[in-house]
Protein backbone atom coordinates (compact mmCIF):
# COMPACT_ATOMS: atom_id res chain seq x y z
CA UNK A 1 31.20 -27.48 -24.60
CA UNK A 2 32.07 -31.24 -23.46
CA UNK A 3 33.36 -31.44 -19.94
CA UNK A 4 34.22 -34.99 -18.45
CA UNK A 5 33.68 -36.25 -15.10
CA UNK A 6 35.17 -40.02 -15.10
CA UNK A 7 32.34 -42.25 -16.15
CA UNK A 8 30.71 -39.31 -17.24
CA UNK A 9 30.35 -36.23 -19.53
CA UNK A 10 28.36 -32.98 -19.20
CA UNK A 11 27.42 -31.77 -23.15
CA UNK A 12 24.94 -28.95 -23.25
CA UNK A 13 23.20 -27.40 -26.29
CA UNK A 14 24.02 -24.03 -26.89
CA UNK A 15 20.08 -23.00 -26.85
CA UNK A 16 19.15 -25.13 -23.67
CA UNK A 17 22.72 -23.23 -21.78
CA UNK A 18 21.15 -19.86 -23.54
CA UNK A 19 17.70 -20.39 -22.05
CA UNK A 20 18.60 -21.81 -18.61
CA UNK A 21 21.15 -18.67 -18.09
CA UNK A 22 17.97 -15.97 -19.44
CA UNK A 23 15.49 -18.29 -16.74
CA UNK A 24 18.41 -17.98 -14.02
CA UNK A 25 19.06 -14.60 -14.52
CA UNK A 26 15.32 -13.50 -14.69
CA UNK A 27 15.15 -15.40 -11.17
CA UNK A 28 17.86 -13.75 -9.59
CA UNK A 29 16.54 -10.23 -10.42
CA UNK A 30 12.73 -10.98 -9.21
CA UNK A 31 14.50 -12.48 -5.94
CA UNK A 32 16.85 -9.37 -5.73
CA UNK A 33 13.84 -6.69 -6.52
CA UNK A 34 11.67 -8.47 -3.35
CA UNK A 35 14.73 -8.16 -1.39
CA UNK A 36 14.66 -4.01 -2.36
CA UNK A 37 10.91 -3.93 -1.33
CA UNK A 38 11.35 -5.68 1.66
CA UNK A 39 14.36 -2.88 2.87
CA UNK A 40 11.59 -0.17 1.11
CA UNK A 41 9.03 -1.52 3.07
CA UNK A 42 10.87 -1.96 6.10
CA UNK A 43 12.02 2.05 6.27
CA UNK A 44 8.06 2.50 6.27
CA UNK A 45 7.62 0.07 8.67
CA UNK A 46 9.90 2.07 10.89
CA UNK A 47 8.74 5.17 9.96
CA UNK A 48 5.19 4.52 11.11
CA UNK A 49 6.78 3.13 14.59
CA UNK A 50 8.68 6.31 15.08
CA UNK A 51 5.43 8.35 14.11
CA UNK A 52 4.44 8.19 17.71
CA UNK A 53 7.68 9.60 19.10
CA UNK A 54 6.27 13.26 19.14
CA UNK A 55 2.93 15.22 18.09
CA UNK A 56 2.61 17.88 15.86
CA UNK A 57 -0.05 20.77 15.84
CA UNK A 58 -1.42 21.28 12.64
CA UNK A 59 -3.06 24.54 11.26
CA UNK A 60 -3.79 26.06 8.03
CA UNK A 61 0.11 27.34 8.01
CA UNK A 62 1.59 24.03 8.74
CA UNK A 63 4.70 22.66 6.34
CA UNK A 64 4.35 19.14 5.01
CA UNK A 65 4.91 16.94 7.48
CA UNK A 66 6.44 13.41 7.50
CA UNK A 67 4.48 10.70 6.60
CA UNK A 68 3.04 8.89 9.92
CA UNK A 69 4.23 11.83 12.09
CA UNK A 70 1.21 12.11 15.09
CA UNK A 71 -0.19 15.22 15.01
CA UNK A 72 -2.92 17.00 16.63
CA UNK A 73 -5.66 19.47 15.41
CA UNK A 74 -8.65 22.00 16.51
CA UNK A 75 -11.56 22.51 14.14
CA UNK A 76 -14.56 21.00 13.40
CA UNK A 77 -15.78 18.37 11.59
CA UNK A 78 -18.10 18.88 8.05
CA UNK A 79 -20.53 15.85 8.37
CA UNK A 80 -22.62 16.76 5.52
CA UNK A 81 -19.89 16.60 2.94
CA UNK A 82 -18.46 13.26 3.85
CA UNK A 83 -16.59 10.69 1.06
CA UNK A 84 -16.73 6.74 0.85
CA UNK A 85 -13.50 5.56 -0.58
CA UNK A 86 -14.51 2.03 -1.70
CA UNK A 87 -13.05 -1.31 -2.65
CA UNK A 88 -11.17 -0.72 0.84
CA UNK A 89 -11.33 -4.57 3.02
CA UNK A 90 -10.54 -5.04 6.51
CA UNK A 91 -7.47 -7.68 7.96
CA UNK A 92 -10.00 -10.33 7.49
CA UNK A 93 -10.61 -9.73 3.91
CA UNK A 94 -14.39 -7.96 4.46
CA UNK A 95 -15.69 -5.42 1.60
CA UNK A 96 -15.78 -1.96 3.27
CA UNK A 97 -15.23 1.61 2.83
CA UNK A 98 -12.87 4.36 4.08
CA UNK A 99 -15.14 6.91 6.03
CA UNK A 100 -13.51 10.37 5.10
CA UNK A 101 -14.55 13.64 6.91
CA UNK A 102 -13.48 16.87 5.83
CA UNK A 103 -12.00 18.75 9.05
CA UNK A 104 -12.45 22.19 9.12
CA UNK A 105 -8.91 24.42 10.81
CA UNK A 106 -9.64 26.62 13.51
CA UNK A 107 -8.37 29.92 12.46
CA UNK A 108 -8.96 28.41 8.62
CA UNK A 109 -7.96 25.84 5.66
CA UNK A 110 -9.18 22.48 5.70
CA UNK A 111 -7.77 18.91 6.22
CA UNK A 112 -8.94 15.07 5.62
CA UNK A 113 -9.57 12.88 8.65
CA UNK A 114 -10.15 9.23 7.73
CA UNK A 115 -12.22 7.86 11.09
CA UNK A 116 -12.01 4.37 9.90
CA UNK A 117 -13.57 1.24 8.21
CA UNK A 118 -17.10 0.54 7.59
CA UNK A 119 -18.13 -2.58 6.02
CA UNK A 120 -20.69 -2.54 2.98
CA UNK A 121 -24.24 -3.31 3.45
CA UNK A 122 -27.05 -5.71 2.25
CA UNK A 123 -27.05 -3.45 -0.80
CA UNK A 124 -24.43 -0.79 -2.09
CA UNK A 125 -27.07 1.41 -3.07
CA UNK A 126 -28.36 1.41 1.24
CA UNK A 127 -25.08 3.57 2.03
CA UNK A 128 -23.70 3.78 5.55
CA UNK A 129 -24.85 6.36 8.24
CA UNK A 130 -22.24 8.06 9.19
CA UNK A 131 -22.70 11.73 10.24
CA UNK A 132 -21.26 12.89 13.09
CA UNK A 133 -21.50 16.41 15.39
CA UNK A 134 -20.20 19.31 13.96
CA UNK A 135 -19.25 20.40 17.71
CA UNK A 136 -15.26 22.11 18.03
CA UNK A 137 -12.81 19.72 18.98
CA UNK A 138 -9.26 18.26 19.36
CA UNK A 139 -8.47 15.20 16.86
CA UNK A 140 -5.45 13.36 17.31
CA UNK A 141 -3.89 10.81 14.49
CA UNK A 142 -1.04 10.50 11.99
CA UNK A 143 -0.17 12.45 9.03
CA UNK A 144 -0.80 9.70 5.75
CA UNK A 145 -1.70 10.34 2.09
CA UNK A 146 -4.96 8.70 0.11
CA UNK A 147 -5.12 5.50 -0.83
CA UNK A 148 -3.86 4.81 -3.97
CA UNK A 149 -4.83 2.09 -6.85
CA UNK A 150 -1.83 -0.30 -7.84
CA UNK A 151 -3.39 -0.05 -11.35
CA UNK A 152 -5.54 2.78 -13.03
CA UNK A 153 -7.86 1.96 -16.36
CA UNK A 154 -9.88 4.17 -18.23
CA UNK A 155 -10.80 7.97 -17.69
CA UNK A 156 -11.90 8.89 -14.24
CA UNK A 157 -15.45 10.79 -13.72
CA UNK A 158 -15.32 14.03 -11.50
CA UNK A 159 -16.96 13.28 -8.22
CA UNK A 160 -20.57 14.46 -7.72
CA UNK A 161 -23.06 14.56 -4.78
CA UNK A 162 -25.21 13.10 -3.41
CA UNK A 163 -23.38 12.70 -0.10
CA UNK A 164 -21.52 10.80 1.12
CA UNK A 165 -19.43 10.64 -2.44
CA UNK A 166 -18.81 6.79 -3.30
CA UNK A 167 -15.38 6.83 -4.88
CA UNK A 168 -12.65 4.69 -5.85
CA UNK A 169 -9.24 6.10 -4.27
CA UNK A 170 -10.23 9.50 -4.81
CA UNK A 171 -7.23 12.09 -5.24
CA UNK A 172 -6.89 15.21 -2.70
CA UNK A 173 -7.27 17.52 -6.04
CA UNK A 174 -10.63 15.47 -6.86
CA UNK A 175 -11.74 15.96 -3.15
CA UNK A 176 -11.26 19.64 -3.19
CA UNK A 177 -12.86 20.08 -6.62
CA UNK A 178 -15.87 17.89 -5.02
CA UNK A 179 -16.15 20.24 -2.11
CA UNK A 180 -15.38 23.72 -4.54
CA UNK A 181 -12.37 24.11 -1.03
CA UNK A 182 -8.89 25.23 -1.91
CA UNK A 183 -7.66 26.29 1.91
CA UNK A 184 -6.20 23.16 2.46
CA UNK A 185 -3.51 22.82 4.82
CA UNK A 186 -0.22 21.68 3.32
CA UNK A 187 0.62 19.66 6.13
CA UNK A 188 -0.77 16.57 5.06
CA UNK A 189 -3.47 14.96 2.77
CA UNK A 190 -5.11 12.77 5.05
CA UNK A 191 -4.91 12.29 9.53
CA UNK A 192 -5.69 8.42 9.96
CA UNK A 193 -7.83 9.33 13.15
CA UNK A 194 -6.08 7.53 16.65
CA UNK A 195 -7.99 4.12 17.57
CA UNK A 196 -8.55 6.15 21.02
CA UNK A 197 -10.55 8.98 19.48
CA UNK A 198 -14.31 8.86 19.29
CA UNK A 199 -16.92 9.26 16.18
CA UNK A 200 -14.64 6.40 14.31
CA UNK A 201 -14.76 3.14 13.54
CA UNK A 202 -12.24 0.36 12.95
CA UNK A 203 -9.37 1.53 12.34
CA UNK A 204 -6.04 -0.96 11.68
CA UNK A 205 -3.81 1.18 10.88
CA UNK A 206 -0.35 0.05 9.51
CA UNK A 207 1.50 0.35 6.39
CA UNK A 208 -0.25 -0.46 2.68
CA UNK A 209 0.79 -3.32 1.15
CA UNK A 210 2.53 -6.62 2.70
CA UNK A 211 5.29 -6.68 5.66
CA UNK A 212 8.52 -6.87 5.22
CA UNK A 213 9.24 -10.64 6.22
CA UNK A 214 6.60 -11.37 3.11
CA UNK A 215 8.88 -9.98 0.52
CA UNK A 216 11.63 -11.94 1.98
CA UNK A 217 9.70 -15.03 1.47
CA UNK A 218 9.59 -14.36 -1.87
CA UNK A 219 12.60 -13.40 -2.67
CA UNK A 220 13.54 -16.91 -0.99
CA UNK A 221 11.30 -18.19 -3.06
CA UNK A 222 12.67 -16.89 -6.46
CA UNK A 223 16.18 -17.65 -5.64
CA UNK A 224 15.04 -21.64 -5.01
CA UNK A 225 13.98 -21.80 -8.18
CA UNK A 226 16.65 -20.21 -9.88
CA UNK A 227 18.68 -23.08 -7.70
CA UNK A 228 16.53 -25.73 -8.51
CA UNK A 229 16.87 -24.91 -12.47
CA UNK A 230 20.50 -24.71 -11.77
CA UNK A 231 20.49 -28.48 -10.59
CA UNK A 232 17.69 -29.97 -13.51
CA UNK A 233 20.14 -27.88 -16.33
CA UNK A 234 23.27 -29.84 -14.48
CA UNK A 235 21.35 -33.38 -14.08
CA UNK A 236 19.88 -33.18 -17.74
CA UNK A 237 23.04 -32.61 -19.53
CA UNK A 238 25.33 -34.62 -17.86
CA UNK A 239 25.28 -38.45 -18.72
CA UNK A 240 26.87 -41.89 -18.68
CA UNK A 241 29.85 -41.64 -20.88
CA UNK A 242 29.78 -43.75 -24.31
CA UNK A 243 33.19 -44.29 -25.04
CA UNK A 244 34.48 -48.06 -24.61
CA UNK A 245 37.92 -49.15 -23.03
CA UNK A 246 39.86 -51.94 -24.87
């Protein structure tokens, strides 16, 4: 393909218009698939905001419940079967662990409350105190699920005592094995326990992973360097012309 433009004339190889189009078009679809997470993560984003519009009682008959939807329950809490989810950080970027209580149902069945973040000690073998009274009470927090790895290798172990359990994002069928408990409500996995309620700790809650506005950065991102490649593809096959005027 020869294309002239006056003084001078645009003449691509085949293999360099072949690879710029495959770099272009790989470019376009990593911009286009960060613009999809960003809309994905921007429905959660709005579902957690709307979680607050209304609270939901929760017992041992309880449907599933949206995710983020506030809810409230009576029961008690089980302090000396507690888990440790770990390799969980804080906003600054601190080593910690997810401090998960099961939460005995008045009237029966079973849910997990996750009071918060607890960073990791001088020593992972010192583990946290964390027990807390096994008085009745009210809890109030939002319906979630457990936190999940972006990437599982190798077999996983069955949990074992001693407690708390040190685990690495644990599955609700792993937790109920642990604790030999199948009355679990169906209502939710997991309550992320309200900032407000007592016997927690820090607890940041928003949605996993990054905002919205980041994946539109990188989508912005992607498509300026499928741009840029456009323009170096144009400026490196387009040259002075060679052909003399008598």
């Amino acid at each position: 393909m020869t294309l002239r433009f006056g003084s001078r004339v645009f003449e691509p190889r085949a293999f360099t218009t072949l690879l710029a189009l495959l770099l272009v078009a790989a470019l376009v679809a990593l911009g286009r698939w960060q613009l999809q997470r960003a809309d994905q993560k921007q429905a959660l984003y709005t579902l957690f905001d709307s979680g607050q519009d209304a609270t939901q009682p929760v017992d041992a008959a309880t449907p599933r419940l949206p995710r983020y939807q506030h809810v409230t329950a009576l029961g008690a809490y089980d302090s000396a079967r507690q888990i440790l989810i770990d390799n969980m950080s804080n906003a600054e970027g601190r080593a910690g662990y997810y401090v998960i209580t099961p939460f005995a149902l008045r009237g029966g069945g079973w849910i997990l409350v996750n009071r918060g973040w607890v960073p990791v000690g001088a020593s992972r073998a010192a583990r946290p105190s964390v027990a807390v009274t096994a008085q009745e009470r009210e809890i109030k927090g939002r319906a979630d699920e457990l936190p999940r790895a972006g990437l599982q290798l190798g077999p996983r172990l069955p949990l074992a005592p001693p407690y708390p359990v040190v685990a690495n994002f644990p599955t609700q069928p792993e937790i109920a094995a642990l604790l030999h408990e199948n009355a679990w409500t169906p209502a939710a996995n997991l309550v992320l326990l309200d900032p407000g309620e007592p016997d927690g700790y820090l607890r940041q809650w928003q949605p996993p992973g990054f905002p919205p506005i980041r994946h539109i950065a990188y989508a912005v991102q992607w498509f300026s360097l499928a741009a840029a490649l456009v323009v170096i593809y144009i400026v490196t096959n387009l040259r002075r012309s060679e052909r003399k005027t008598v």
